[in-house]
Protein backbone atom coordinates (compact mmCIF):
# COMPACT_ATOMS: atom_id res chain seq x y z
CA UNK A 1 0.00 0.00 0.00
CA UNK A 2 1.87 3.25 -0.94
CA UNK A 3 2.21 5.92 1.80
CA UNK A 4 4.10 9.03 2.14
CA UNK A 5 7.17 9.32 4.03
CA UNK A 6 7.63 12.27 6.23
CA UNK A 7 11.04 12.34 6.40
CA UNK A 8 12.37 11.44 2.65
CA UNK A 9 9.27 13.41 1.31
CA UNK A 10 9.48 10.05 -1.22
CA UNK A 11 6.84 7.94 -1.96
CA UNK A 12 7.66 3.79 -1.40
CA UNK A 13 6.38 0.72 -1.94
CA UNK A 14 5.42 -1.99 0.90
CA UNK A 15 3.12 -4.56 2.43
CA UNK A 16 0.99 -4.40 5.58
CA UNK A 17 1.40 -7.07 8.51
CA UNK A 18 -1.92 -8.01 7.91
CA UNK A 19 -1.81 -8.87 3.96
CA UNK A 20 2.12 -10.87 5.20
CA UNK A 21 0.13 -12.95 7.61
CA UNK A 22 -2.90 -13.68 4.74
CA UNK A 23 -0.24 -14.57 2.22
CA UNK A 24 1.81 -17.12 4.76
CA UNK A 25 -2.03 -18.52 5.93
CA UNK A 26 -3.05 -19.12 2.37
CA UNK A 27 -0.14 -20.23 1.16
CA UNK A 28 0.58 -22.60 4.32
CA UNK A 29 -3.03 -24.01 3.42
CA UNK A 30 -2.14 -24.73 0.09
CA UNK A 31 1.07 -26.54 1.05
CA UNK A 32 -0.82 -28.72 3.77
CA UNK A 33 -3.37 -29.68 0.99
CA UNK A 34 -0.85 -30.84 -1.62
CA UNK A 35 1.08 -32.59 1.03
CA UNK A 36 -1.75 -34.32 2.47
CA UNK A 37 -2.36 -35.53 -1.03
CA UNK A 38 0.95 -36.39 -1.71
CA UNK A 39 1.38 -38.73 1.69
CA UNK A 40 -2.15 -40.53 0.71
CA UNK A 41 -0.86 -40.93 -3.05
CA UNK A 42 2.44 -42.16 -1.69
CA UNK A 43 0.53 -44.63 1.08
CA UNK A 44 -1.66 -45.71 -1.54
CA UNK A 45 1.29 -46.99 -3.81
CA UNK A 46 2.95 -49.03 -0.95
CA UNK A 47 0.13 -50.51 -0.11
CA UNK A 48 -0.59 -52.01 -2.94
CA UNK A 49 3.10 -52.72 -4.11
CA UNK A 50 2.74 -54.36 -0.64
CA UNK A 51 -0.42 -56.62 -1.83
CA UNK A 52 0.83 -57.06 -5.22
CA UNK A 53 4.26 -58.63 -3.92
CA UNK A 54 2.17 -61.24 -1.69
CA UNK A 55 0.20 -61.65 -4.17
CA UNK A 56 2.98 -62.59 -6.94
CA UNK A 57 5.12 -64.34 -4.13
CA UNK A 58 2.26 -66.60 -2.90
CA UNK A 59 0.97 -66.92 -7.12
CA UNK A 60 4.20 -68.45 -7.52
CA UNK A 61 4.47 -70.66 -4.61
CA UNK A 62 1.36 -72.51 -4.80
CA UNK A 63 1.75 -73.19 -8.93
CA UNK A 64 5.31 -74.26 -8.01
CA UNK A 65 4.11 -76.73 -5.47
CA UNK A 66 1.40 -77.30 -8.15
CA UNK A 67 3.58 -78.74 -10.70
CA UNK A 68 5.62 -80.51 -8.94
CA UNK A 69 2.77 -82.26 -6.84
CA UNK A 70 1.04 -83.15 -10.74
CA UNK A 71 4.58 -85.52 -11.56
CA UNK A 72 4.32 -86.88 -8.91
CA UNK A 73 4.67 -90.98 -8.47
CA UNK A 74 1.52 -92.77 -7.99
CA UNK A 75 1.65 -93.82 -3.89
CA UNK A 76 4.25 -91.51 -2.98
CA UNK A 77 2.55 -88.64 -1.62
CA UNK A 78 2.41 -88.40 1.99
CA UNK A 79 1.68 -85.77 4.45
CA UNK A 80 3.11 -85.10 8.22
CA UNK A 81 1.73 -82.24 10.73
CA UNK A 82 3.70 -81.70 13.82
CA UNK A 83 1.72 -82.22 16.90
CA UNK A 84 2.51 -78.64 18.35
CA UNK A 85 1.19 -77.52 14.85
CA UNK A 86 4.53 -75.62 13.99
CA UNK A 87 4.55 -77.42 10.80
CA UNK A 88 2.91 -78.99 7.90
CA UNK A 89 5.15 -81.36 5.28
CA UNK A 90 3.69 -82.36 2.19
CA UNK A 91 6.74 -85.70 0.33
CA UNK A 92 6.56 -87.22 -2.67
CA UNK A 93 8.48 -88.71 -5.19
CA UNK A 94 8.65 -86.78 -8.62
CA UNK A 95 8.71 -89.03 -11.74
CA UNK A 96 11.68 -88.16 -13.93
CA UNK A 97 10.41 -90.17 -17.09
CA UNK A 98 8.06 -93.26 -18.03
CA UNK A 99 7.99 -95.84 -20.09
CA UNK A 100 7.40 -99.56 -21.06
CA UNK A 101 10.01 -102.47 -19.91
CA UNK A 102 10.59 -105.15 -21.78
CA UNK A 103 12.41 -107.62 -19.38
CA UNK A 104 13.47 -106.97 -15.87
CA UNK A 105 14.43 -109.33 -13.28
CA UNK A 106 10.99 -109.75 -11.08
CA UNK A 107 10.76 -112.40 -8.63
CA UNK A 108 11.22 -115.39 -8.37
CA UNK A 109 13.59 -114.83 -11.39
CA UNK A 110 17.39 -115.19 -10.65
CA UNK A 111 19.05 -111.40 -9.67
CA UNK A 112 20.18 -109.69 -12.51
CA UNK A 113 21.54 -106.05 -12.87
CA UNK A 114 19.84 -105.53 -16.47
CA UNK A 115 16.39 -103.68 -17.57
CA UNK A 116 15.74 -103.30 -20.86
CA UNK A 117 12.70 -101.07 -22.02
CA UNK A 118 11.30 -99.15 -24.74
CA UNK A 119 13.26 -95.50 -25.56
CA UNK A 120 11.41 -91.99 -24.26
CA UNK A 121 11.96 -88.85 -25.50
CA UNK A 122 12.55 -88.02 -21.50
CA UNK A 123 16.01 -88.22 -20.04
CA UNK A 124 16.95 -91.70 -18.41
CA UNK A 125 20.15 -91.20 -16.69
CA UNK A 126 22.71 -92.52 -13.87
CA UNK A 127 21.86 -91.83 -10.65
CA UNK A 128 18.02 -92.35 -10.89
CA UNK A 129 16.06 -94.97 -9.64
CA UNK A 130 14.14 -97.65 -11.41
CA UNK A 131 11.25 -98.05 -10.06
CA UNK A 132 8.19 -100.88 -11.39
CA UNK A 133 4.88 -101.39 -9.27
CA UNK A 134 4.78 -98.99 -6.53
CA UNK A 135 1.83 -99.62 -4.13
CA UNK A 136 2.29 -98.57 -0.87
CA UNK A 137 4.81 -95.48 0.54
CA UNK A 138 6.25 -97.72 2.88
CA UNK A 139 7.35 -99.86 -0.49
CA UNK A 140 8.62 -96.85 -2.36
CA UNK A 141 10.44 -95.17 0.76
CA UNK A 142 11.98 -98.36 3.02
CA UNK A 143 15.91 -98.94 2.14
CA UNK A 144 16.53 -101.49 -1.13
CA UNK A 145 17.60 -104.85 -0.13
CA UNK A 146 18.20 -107.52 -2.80
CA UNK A 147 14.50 -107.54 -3.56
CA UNK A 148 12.50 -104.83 -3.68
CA UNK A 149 10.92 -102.01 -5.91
CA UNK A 150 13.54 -99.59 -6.72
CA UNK A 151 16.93 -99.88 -7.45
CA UNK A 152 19.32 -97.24 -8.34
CA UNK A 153 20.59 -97.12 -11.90
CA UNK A 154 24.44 -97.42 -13.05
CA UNK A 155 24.50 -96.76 -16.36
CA UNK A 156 22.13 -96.19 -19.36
CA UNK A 157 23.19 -97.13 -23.05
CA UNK A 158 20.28 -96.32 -26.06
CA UNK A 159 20.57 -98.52 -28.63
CA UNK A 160 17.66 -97.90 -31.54
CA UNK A 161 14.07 -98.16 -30.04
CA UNK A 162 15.26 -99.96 -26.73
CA UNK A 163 16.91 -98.49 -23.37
CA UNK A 164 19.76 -100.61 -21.66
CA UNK A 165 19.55 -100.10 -18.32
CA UNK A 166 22.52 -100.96 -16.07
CA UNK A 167 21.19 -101.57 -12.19
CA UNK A 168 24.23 -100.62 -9.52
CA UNK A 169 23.64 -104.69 -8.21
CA UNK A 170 22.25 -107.47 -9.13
CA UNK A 171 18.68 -107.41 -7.49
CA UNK A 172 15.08 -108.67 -8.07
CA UNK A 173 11.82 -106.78 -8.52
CA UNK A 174 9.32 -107.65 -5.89
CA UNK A 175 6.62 -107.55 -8.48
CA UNK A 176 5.54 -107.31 -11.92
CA UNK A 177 3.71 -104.69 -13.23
CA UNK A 178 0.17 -105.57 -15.21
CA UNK A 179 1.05 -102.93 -17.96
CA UNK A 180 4.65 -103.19 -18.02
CA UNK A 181 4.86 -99.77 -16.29
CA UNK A 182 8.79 -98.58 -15.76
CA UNK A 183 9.29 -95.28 -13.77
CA UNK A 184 12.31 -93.60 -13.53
CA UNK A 185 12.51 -91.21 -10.61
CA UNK A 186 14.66 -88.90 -8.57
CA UNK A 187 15.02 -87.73 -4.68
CA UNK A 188 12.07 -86.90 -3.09
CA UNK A 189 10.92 -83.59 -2.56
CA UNK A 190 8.64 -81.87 0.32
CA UNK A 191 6.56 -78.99 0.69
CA UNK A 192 6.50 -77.26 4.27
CA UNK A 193 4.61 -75.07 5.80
CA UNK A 194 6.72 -73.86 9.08
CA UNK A 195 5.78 -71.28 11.80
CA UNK A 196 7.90 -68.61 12.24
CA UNK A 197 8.52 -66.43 15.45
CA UNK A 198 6.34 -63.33 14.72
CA UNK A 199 3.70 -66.07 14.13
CA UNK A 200 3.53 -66.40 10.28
CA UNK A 201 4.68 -69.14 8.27
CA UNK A 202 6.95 -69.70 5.43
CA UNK A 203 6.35 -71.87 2.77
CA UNK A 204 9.74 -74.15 1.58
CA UNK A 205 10.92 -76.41 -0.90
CA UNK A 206 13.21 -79.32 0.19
CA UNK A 207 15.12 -81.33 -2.25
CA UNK A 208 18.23 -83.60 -2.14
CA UNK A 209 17.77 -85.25 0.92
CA UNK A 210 17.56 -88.65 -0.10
CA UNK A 211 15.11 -91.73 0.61
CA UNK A 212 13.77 -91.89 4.38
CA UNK A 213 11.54 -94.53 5.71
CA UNK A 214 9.84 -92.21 8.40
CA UNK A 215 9.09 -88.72 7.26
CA UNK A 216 11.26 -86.45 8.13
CA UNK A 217 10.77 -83.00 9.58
CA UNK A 218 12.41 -79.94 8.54
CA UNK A 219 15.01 -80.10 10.85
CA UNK A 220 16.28 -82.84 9.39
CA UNK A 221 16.13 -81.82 5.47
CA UNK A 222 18.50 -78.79 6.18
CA UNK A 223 18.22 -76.06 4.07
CA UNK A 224 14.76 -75.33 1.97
CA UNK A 225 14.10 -73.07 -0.43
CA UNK A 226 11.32 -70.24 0.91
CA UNK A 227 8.79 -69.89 -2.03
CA UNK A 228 6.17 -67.47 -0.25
CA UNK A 229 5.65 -65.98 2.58
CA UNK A 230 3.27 -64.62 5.40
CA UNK A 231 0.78 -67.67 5.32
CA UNK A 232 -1.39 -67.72 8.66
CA UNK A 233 -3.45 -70.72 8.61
CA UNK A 234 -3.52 -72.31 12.24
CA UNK A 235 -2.42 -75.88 10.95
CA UNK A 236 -3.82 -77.38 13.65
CA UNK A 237 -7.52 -75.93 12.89
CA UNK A 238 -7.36 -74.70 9.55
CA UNK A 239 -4.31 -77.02 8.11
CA UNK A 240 -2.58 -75.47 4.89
CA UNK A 241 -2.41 -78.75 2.90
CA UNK A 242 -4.74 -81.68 3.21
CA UNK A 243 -4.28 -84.88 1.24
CA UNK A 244 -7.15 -87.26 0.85
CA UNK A 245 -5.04 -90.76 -0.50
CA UNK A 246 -5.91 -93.22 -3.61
CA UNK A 247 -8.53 -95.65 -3.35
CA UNK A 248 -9.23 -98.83 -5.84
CA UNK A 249 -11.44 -95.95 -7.85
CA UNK A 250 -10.14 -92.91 -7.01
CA UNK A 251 -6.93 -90.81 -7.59
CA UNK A 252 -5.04 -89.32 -4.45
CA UNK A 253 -6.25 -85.56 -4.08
CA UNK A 254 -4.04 -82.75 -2.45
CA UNK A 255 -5.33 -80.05 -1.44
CA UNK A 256 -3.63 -76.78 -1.36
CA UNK A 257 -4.96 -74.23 0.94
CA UNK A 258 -2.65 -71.75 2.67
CA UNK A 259 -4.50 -68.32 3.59
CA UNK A 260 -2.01 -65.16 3.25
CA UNK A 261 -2.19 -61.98 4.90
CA UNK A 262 -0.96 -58.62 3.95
CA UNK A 263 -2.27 -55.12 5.24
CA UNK A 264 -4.53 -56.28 7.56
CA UNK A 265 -6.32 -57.95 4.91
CA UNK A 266 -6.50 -61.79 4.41
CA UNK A 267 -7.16 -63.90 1.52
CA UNK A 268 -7.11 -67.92 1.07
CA UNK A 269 -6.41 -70.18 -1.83
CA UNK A 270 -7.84 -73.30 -3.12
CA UNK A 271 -5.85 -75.65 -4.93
CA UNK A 272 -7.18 -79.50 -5.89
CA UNK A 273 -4.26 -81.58 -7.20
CA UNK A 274 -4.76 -85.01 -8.49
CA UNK A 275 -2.10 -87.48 -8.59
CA UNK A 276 -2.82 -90.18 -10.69
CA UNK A 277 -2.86 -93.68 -9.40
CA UNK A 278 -1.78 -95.95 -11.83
CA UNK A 279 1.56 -98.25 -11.27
């Protein structure tokens, strides 16, 4: 507001207290509005970079455990919940490749270390196991003596149509299979759910382990893989996995049903796996 200046005699330019303090209020209003929107913008985006990250993480972990579960061998699949409910393991054998044998030593034949079968596109290789007519877990799992149902392979030679297949001893097949059925398979593999401390629970992958007759427990596996995260099901009430086993007309069923939380917010999925029951 201009005003005259005694003194100078010289007119000057200037603002009042009054407009000063209007400025500073509307501009401090302004300021608190665009950072008010600017925190909510910004909360908004974590939060749901937070939900989409569980969401990915647990997408993943369940059509991991999915795939897996789907090669697996028929009678393999077992499932073990500690009593305290602090975990939840899910075993199974995965099939490496299939085919058709043409001879094999099956009881009472003599022992022999030699399978011969039709060739597969799938890799048949040293260090698997030959496996013919499995029936029960405890058959598939139990330590090989001279006579059982899986042996562990020594060599593999491909000669036209017809896989060589070199047995590490000479041993005898407890049974013979109806349709000639040879499966080739690797270590087993388990699925756990485990509680952790602030009272979630990971979800692992266990591998390399080897053959166990009793199921073993994480402790014993060593070192899993964590595939997702921040599952809460109370295993004891609300178990993550539930497996409903083979029956003369049915397949085995697994169910996969871990509920996630994130934000407050829950959210529960359900799997059906079948693994088909035909040795």
């Amino acid at each position: 507001m201009p005003y005259l200046n005694g003194k100078r005699g010289k007119q000057t330019q200037g603002f009042t207290l009054v407009e000063m303090v209007t400025v500073i209020l509307i501009l401090g209003i302004i300021v608190v509005g665009v950072s008010s929107f600017v925190i909510f913008g910004t909360r908004i985006f974590v939060e749901s970079s937070a939900v989409d990250q569980v969401l990915s993480q647990s997408r993943f972990g369940v059509e991991r455990m999915t795939r897996d579960i789907r090669s697996a061998l028929p009678n393999s699949t077992r499932l073990i919940t500690a009593v305290d409910g602090s975990y939840q393991c899910i075993e199974f054998v995965p099939i490496a490749a299939s085919t058709s044998y043409v001879s094999a030593p099956i009881a009472p034949a003599p022992a022999s270390n030699a399978v011969s079968a039709i060739a597969t596109n799938q890799t048949i290789a040293a260090g698997q196991w030959a496996m013919i007519y499995p029936l029960t877990a405890t058959e598939i799992y139990n330590p090989t003596g001279s006579i059982a149902k899986r042996f562990l392979i020594a060599n593999v030679a491909t000669i036209a149509d017809q896989v060589n297949i070199t047995l590490a001893a000479s041993v005898r097949f407890t049974e013979d299979s109806p349709l000639k059925r040879l499966f080739l398979v690797a270590q087993p593999i388990s699925y756990c759910v485990e509680k952790q401390p602030n009272g979630t629970s990971n979800l692992k992958r266990y591998a390399n382990y080897g053959y166990r007759t009793a199921q073993p427990s994480p402790s014993i596996m060593a070192n899993g893989v964590i595939m997702a995260q921040n599952i809460i099901n109370n295993l004891q009430v609300e178990p993550a996995i539930v497996l409903t086993p083979s029956s003369l007309i049915t397949n085995a069923i697994v169910h996969v049903e871990p509920r996630f939380s994130v934000n407050g917010e829950s959210f529960k999925y359900q799997h059906q796996v079948q693994v088909i029951n035909v040795p």
